[in-house]
Structures are given as C-alpha cells and as structure tokens.
C-alpha atoms as a PDB file:
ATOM      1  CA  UNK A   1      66.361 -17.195  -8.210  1.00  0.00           C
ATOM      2  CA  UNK A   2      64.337 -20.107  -6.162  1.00  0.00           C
ATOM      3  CA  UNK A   3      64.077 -23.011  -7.701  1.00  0.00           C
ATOM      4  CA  UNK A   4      61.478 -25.843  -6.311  1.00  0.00           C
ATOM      5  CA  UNK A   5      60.240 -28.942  -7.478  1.00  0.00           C
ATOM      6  CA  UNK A   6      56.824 -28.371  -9.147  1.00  0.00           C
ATOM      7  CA  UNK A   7      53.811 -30.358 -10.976  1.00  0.00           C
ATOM      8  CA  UNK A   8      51.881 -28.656 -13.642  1.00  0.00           C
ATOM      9  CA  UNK A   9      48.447 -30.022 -14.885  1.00  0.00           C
ATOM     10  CA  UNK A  10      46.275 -28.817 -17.874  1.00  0.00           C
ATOM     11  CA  UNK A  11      42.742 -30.132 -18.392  1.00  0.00           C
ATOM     12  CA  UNK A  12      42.248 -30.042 -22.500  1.00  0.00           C
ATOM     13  CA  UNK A  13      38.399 -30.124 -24.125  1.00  0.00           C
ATOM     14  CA  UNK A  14      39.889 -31.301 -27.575  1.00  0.00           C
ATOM     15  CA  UNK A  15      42.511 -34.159 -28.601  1.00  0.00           C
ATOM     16  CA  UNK A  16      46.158 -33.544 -28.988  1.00  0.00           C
ATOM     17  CA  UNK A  17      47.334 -33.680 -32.370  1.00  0.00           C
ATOM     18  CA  UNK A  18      51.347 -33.998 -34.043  1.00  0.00           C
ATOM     19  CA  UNK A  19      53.682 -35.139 -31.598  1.00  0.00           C
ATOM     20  CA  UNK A  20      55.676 -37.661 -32.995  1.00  0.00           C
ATOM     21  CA  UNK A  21      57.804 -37.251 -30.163  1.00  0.00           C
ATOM     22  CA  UNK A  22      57.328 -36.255 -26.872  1.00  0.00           C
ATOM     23  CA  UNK A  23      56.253 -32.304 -26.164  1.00  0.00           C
ATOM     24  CA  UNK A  24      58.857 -31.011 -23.417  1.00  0.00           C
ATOM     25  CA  UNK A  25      57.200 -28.379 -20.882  1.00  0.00           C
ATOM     26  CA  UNK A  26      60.891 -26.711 -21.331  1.00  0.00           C
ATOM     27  CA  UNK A  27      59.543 -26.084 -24.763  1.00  0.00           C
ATOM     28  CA  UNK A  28      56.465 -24.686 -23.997  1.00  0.00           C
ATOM     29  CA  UNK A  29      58.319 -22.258 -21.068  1.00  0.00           C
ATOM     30  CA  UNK A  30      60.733 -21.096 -24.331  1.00  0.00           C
ATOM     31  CA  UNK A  31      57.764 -20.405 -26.732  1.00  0.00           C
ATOM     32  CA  UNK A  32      56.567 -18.243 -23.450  1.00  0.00           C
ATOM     33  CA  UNK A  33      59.025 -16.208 -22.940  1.00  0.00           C
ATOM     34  CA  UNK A  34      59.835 -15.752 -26.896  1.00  0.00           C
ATOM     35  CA  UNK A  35      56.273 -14.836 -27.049  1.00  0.00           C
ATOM     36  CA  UNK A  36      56.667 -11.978 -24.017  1.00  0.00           C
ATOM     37  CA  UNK A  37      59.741 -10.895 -25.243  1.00  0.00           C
ATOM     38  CA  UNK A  38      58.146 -10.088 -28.822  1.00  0.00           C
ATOM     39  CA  UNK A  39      54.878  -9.083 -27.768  1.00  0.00           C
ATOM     40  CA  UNK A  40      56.825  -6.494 -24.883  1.00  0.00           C
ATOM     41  CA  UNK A  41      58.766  -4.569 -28.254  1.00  0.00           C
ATOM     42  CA  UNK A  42      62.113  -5.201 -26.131  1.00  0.00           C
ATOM     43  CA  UNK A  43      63.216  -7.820 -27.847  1.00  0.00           C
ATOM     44  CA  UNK A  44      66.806  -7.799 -29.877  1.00  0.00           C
ATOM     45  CA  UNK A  45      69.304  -9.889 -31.388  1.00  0.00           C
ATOM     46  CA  UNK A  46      68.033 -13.206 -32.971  1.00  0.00           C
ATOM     47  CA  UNK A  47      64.505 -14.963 -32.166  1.00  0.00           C
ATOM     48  CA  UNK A  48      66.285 -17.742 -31.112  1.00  0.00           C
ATOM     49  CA  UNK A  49      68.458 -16.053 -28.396  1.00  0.00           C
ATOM     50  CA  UNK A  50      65.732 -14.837 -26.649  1.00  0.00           C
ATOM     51  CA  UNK A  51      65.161 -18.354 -24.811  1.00  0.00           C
ATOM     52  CA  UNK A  52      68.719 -18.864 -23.899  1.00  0.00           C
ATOM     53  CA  UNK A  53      68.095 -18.064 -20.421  1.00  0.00           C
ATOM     54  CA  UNK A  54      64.479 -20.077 -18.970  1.00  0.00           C
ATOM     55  CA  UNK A  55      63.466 -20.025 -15.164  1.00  0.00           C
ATOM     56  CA  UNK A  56      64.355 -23.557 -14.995  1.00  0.00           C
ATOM     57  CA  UNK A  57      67.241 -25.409 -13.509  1.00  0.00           C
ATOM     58  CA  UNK A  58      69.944 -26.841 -15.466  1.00  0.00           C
ATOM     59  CA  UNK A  59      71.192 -30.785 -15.067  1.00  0.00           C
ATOM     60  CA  UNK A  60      74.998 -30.760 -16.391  1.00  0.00           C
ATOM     61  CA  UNK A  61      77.037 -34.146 -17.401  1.00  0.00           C
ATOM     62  CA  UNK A  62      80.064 -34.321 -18.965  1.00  0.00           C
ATOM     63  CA  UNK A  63      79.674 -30.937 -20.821  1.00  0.00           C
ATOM     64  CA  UNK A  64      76.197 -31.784 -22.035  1.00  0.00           C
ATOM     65  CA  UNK A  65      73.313 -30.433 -20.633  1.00  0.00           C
ATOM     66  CA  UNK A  66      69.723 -30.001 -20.370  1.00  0.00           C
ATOM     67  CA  UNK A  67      66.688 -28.481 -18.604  1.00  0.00           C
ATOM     68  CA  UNK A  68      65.270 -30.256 -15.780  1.00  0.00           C
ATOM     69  CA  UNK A  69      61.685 -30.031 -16.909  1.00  0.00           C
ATOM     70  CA  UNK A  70      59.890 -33.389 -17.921  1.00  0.00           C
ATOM     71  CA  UNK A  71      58.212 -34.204 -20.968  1.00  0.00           C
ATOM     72  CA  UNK A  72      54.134 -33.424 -21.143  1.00  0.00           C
ATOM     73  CA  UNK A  73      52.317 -36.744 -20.143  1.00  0.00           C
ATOM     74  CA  UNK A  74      49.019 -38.183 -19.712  1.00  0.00           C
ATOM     75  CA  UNK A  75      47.247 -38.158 -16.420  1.00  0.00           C
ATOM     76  CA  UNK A  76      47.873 -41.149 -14.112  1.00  0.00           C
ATOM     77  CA  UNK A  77      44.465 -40.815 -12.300  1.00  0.00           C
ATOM     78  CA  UNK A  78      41.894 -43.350 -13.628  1.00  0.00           C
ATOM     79  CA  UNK A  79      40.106 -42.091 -16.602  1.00  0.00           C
ATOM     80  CA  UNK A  80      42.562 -39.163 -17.079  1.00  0.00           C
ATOM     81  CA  UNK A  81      44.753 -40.834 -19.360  1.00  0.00           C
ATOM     82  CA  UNK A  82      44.955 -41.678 -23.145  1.00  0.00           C
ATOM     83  CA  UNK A  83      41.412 -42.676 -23.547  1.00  0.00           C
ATOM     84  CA  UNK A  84      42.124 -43.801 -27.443  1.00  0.00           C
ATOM     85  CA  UNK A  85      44.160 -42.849 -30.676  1.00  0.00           C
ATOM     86  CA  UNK A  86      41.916 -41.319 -33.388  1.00  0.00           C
ATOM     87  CA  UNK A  87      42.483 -40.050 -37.099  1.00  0.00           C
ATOM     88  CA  UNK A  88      40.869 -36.766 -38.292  1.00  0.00           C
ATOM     89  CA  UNK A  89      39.886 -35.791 -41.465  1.00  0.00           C
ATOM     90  CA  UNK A  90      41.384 -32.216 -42.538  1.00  0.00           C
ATOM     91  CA  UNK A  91      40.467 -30.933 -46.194  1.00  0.00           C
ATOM     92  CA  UNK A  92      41.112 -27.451 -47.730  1.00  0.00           C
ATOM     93  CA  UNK A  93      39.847 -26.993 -50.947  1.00  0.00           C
ATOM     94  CA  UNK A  94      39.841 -23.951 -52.887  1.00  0.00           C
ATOM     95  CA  UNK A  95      36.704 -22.178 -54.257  1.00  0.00           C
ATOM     96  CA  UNK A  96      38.012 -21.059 -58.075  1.00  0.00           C
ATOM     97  CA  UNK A  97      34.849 -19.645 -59.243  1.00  0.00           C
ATOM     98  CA  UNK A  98      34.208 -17.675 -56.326  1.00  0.00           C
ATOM     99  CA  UNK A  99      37.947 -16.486 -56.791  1.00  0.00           C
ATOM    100  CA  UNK A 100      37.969 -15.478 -60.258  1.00  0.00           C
ATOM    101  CA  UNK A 101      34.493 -13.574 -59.685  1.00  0.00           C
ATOM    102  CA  UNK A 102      36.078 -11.436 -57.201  1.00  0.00           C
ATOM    103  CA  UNK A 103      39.471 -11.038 -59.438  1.00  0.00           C
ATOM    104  CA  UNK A 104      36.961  -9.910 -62.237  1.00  0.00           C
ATOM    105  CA  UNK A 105      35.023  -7.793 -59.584  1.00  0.00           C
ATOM    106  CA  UNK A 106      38.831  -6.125 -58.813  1.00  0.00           C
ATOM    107  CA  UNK A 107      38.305  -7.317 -55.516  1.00  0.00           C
ATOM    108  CA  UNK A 108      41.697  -8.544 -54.928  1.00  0.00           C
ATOM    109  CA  UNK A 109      45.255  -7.355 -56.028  1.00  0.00           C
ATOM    110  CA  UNK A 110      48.282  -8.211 -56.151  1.00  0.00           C
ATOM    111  CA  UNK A 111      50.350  -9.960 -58.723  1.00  0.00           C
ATOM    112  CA  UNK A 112      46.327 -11.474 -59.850  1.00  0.00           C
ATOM    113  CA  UNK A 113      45.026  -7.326 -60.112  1.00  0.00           C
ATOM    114  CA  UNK A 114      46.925  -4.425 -60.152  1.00  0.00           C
ATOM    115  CA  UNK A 115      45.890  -1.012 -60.490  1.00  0.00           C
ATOM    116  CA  UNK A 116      48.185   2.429 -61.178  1.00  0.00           C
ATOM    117  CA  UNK A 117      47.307   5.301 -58.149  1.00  0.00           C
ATOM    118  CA  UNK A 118      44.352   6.904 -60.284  1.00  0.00           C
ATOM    119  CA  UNK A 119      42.708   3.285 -59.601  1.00  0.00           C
ATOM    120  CA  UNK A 120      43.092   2.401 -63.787  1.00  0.00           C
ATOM    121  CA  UNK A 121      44.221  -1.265 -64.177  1.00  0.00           C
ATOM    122  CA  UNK A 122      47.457  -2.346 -65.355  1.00  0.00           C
ATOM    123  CA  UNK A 123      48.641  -5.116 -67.656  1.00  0.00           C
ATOM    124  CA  UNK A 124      48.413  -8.828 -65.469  1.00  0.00           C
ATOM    125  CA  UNK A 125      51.944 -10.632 -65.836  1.00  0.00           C
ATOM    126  CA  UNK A 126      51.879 -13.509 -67.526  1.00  0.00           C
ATOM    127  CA  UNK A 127      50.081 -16.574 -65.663  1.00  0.00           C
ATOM    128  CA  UNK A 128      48.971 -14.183 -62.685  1.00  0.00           C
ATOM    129  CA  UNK A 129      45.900 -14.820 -63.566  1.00  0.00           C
ATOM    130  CA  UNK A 130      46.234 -18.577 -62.923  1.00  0.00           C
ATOM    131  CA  UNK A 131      44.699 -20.412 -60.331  1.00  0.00           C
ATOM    132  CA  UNK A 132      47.181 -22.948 -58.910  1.00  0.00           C
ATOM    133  CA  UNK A 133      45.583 -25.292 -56.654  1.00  0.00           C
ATOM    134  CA  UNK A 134      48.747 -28.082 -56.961  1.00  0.00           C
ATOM    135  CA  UNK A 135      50.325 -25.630 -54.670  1.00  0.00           C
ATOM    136  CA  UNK A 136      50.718 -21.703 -52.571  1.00  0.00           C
ATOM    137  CA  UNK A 137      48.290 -20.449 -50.636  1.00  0.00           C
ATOM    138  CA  UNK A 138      45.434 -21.871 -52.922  1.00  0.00           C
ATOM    139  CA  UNK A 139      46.259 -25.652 -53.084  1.00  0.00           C
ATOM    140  CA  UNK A 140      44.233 -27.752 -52.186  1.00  0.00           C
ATOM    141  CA  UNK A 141      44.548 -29.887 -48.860  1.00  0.00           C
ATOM    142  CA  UNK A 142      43.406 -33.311 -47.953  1.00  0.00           C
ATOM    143  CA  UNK A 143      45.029 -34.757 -44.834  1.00  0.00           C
ATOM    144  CA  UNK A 144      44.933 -37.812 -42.204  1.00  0.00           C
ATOM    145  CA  UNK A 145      45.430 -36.234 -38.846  1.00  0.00           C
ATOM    146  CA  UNK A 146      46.796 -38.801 -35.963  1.00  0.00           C
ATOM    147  CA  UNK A 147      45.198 -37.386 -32.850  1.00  0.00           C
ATOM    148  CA  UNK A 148      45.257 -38.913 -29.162  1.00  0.00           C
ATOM    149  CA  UNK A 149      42.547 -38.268 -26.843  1.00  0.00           C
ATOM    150  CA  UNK A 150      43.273 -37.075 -23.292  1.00  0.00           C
ATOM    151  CA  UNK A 151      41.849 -35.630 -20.536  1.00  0.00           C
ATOM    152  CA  UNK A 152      44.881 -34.006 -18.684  1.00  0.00           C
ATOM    153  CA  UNK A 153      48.253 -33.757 -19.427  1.00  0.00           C
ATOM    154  CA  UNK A 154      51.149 -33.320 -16.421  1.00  0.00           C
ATOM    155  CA  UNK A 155      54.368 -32.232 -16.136  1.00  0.00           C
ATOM    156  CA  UNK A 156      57.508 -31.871 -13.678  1.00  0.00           C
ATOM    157  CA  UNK A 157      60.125 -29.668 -13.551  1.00  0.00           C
ATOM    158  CA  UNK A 158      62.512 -27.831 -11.370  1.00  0.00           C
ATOM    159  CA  UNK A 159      62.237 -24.254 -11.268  1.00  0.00           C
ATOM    160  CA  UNK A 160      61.123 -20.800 -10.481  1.00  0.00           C
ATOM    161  CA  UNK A 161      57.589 -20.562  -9.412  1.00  0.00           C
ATOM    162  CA  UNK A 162      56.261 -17.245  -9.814  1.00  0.00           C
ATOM    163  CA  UNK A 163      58.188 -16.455 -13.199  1.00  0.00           C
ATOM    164  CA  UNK A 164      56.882 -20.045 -14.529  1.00  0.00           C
ATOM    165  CA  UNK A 165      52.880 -19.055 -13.288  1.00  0.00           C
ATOM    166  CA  UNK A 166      53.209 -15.342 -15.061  1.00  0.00           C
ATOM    167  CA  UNK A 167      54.465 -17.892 -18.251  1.00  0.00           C
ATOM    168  CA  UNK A 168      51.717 -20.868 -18.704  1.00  0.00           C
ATOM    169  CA  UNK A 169      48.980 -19.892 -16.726  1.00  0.00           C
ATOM    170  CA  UNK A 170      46.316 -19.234 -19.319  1.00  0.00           C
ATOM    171  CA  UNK A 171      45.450 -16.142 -17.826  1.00  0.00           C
ATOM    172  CA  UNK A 172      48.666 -14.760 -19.484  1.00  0.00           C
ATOM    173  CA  UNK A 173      47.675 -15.532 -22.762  1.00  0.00           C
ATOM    174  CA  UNK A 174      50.553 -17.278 -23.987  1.00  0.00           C
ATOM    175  CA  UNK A 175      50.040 -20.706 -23.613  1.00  0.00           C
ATOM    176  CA  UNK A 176      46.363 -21.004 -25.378  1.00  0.00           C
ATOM    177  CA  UNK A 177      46.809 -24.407 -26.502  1.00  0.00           C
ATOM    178  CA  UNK A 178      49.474 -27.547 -26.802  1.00  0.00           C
ATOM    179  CA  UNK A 179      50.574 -29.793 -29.257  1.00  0.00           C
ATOM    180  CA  UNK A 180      50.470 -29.166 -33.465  1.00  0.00           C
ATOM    181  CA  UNK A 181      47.007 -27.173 -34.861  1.00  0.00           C
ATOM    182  CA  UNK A 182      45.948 -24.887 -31.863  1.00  0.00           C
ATOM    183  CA  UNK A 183      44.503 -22.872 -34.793  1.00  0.00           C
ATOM    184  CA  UNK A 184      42.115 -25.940 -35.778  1.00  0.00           C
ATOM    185  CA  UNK A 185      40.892 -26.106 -32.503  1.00  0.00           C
ATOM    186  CA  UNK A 186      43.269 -28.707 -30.786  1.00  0.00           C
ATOM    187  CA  UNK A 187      44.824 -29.492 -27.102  1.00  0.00           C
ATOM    188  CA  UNK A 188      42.435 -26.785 -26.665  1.00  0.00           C
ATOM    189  CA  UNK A 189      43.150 -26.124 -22.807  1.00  0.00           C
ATOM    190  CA  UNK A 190      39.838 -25.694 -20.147  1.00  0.00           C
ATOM    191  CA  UNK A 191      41.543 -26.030 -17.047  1.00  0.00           C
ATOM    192  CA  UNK A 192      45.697 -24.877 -15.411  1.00  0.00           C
ATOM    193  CA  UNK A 193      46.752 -26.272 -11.817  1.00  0.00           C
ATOM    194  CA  UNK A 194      49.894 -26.416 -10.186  1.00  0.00           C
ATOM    195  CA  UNK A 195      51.487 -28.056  -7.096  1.00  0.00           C
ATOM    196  CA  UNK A 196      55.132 -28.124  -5.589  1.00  0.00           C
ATOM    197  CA  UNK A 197      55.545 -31.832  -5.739  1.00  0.00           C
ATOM    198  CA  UNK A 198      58.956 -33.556  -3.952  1.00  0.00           C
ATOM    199  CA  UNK A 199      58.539 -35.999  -6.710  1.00  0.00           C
ATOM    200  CA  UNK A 200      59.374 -33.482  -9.320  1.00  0.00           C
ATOM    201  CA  UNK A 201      63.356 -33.729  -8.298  1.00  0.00           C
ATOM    202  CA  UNK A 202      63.509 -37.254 -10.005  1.00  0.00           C
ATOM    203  CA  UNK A 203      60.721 -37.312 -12.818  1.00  0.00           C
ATOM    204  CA  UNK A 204      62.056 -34.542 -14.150  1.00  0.00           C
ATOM    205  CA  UNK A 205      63.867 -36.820 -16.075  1.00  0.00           C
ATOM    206  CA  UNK A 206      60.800 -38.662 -17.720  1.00  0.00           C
ATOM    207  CA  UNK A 207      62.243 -37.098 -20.723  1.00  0.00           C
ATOM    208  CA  UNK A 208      64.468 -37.080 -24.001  1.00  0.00           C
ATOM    209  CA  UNK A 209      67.845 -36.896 -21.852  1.00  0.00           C
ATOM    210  CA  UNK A 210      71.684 -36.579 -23.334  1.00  0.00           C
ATOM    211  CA  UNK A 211      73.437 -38.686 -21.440  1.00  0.00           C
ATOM    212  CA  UNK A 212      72.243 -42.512 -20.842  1.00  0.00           C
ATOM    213  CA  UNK A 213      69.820 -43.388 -18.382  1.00  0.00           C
ATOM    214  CA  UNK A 214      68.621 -47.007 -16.837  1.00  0.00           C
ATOM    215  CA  UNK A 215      66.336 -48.605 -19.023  1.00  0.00           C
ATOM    216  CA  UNK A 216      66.059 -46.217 -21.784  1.00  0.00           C
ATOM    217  CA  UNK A 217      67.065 -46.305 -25.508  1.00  0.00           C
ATOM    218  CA  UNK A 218      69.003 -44.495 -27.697  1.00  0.00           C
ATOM    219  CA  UNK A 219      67.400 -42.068 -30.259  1.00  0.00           C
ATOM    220  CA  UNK A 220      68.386 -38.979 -32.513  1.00  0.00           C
ATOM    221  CA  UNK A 221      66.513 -36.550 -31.568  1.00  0.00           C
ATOM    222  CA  UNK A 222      67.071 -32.296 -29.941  1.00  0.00           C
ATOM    223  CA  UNK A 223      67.292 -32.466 -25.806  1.00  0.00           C
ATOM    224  CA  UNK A 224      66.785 -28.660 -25.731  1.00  0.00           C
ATOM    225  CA  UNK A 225      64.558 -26.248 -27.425  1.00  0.00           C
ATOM    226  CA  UNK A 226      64.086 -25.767 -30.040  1.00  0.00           C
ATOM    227  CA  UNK A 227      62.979 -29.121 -30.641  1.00  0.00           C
ATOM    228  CA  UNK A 228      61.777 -28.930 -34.391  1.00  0.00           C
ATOM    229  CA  UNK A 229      65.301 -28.019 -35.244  1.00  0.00           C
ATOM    230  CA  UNK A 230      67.097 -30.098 -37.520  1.00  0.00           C
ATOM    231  CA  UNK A 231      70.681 -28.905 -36.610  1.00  0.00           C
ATOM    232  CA  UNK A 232      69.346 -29.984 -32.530  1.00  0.00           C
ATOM    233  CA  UNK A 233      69.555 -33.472 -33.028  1.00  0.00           C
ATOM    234  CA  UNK A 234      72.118 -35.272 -31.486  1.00  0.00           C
ATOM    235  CA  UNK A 235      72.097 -38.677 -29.253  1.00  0.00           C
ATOM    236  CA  UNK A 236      69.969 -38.605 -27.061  1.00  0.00           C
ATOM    237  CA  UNK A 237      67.891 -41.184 -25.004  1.00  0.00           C
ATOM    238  CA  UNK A 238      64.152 -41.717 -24.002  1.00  0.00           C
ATOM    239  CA  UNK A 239      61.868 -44.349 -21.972  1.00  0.00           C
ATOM    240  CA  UNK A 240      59.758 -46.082 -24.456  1.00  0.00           C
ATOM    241  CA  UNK A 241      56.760 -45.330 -22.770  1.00  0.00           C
ATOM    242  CA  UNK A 242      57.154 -41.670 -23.575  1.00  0.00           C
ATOM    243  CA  UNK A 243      56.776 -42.558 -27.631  1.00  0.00           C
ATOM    244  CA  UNK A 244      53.225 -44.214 -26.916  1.00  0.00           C
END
C-alpha cells in the first residue's frame, strides 16, 4: 500500500460543537471504515475490531504507537480560522398533554398501551402510565452548548490516497458532518479538498502523541481511536495550542 503525505480541508456552513479535546482525522478515517464495514453486511467479530487496520501509516517508539494523522485544525488562511467561541441554547421539552391524548387515543404501545392479538386492551402495569419527564426518553432537556465558529478545518496525515478519498469524501456518505451533534445541524460540511502536501511528513504530529515531544505538555488522554474510551487513556502529550 502507498503511503504519501497528504492535506485534507473541509469547508463547514455551521459551528463545531463538543470537542473538549482535539478531533483526530485518524478518528474520523476509523468511524469510516466501521461505518463501510457495517453498512457492506461483511462485518464480524467485535465493532471495535473492525478499525484495527486504517490506511494510514504507523509512527512506533519504544513499543508505543500511534497513527500518523494530525489532529483537525482551523484554517491558517486569513479569515478561515476560529472567527469566535459561542454558546447555544438547546431545550427539549416534552409535550404531556399531547402524549396522554394519544395514549388515550391507543395511539402508542408499549409498556404505556398494550393490546392482546384480537386488538382488546390489556391491564397497564403499574406506573406505565406515568409520564416521567426527570428522565428516559421523555425528560426534559435544557442545555448550554459551547460551540466555535470556523470556516475550514485542515488536517495532515500520512497515508493511502485513494482508500482515504473512497473514506471522507462526502460523496461517500460517511463523513456527513464533524465534531458532537451532526444530528442538530452542526460542523455541517459544504465543501472536501485534498492536496499531497511535503509538509504533512512533520505536522502529522500536531497531535495528542505518546511519547514526549519539544514543547508540549503532558495530559491523560487516548492517542488512538477510539478516543471517547475511558480504558484509552494513558500519558500522552499535546501542544497547547491544540486545546484552544
């Protein structure tokens, strides 16, 4: 397999939300090809397993290891950058009368309405019939979203071309969005480019790394996907400027 040093850019219409720490494009190439490999009906074994092996190359030290694929960050070009951190608002609330009409109507079932195969009802459990908003799939929401507004995001990595195109272009289908609350409408992506870029075989390492690195600081946190694992974490190390 080819490897080459690459640049990826993504144009986004809407701000990027979550985050806390840096979003790795080695993550984004394993949610790809988990994605595929689940979507193809050929997948076995665990979920997890089905990322061990990413068209990316592999920096080794000392028996630690990770991907050489940089961390997602905002444009350098003038006016492509963080333009400014925002809160959003979120709020969920649920609509009880307009739930109990349709429970009454028999509109729902379930463990609220449940009826015998000749369609005659059967005795509710006790409390099915309450209406828990404190918590489940009816609680109410009301949430401060930290959001940061940017105009293009870019990455660097070292890796296979054409199997990392069929696996973020947007045309594929797999990558729709980055960052936390695609479904809300955020990091929505308008616009994919890529560029084999010489500078990609040292800022691949603008990124959480395992092993220490001049000028960056120590940190728990995962250097390999999955990232939101807790069992991941480990020392690691980081450039401040990637927690801004």
């Amino acid at each position: 397999m080819t490897m080459k040093p690459l640049r990826f850019e993504w144009q986004l219409s809407s701000p990027l939300a979550g985050m806390a720490l840096p979003l790795h494009l080695d993550a984004l190439v394993a949610y790809a090809v988990t994605e595929s490999s689940l979507q193809s009906g050929k997948a076995s074994g665990s979920i997890r397993s089905l990322a061990d092996k990413l068209p990316l190359e592999k920096a080794e030290n000392e028996g630690l290891w990770c991907w050489k694929a940089s961390a997602l960050r905002p444009s350098e070009e003038v006016g492509q950058g963080i333009i400014s951190h925002e809160t959003r608002l979120w709020t969920r609330r649920t609509n009880e009368m307009d739930y109990a009409t349709k429970v009454v109507a028999r509109e729902l079932e379930g463990n609220v309405v449940r009826v015998d195969k000749q369609g005659n009802l059967l005795p509710m459990k006790p409390y099915a019939g309450v209406i828990d908003t404190q918590r489940g799939l009816l609680k109410n929401q009301f949430q401060f979203i930290p959001v940061k507004r940017v105009l293009k995001v870019v990455a660097y990595c070292i890796g296979n071309e054409d199997h990392l195109l069929e696996l973020l272009h947007p045309d594929s289908g797999l990558v729709r969005h980055l960052g936390a609350r695609g479904r809300s409408g955020f990091g929505n992506i308008i616009g994919f480019n890529y560029a084999e870029d010489a500078d990609a075989l040292d800022r691949w390492q603008e990124r959480i790394m395992p092993w220490p690195v001049p000028a960056y600081v120590p940190i728990q946190a995962a250097h390999q996907p999955p990232y939101w694992a807790a069992e991941q974490r480990a020392p690691s190390y980081i450039h401040a400027s990637l927690l801004s």
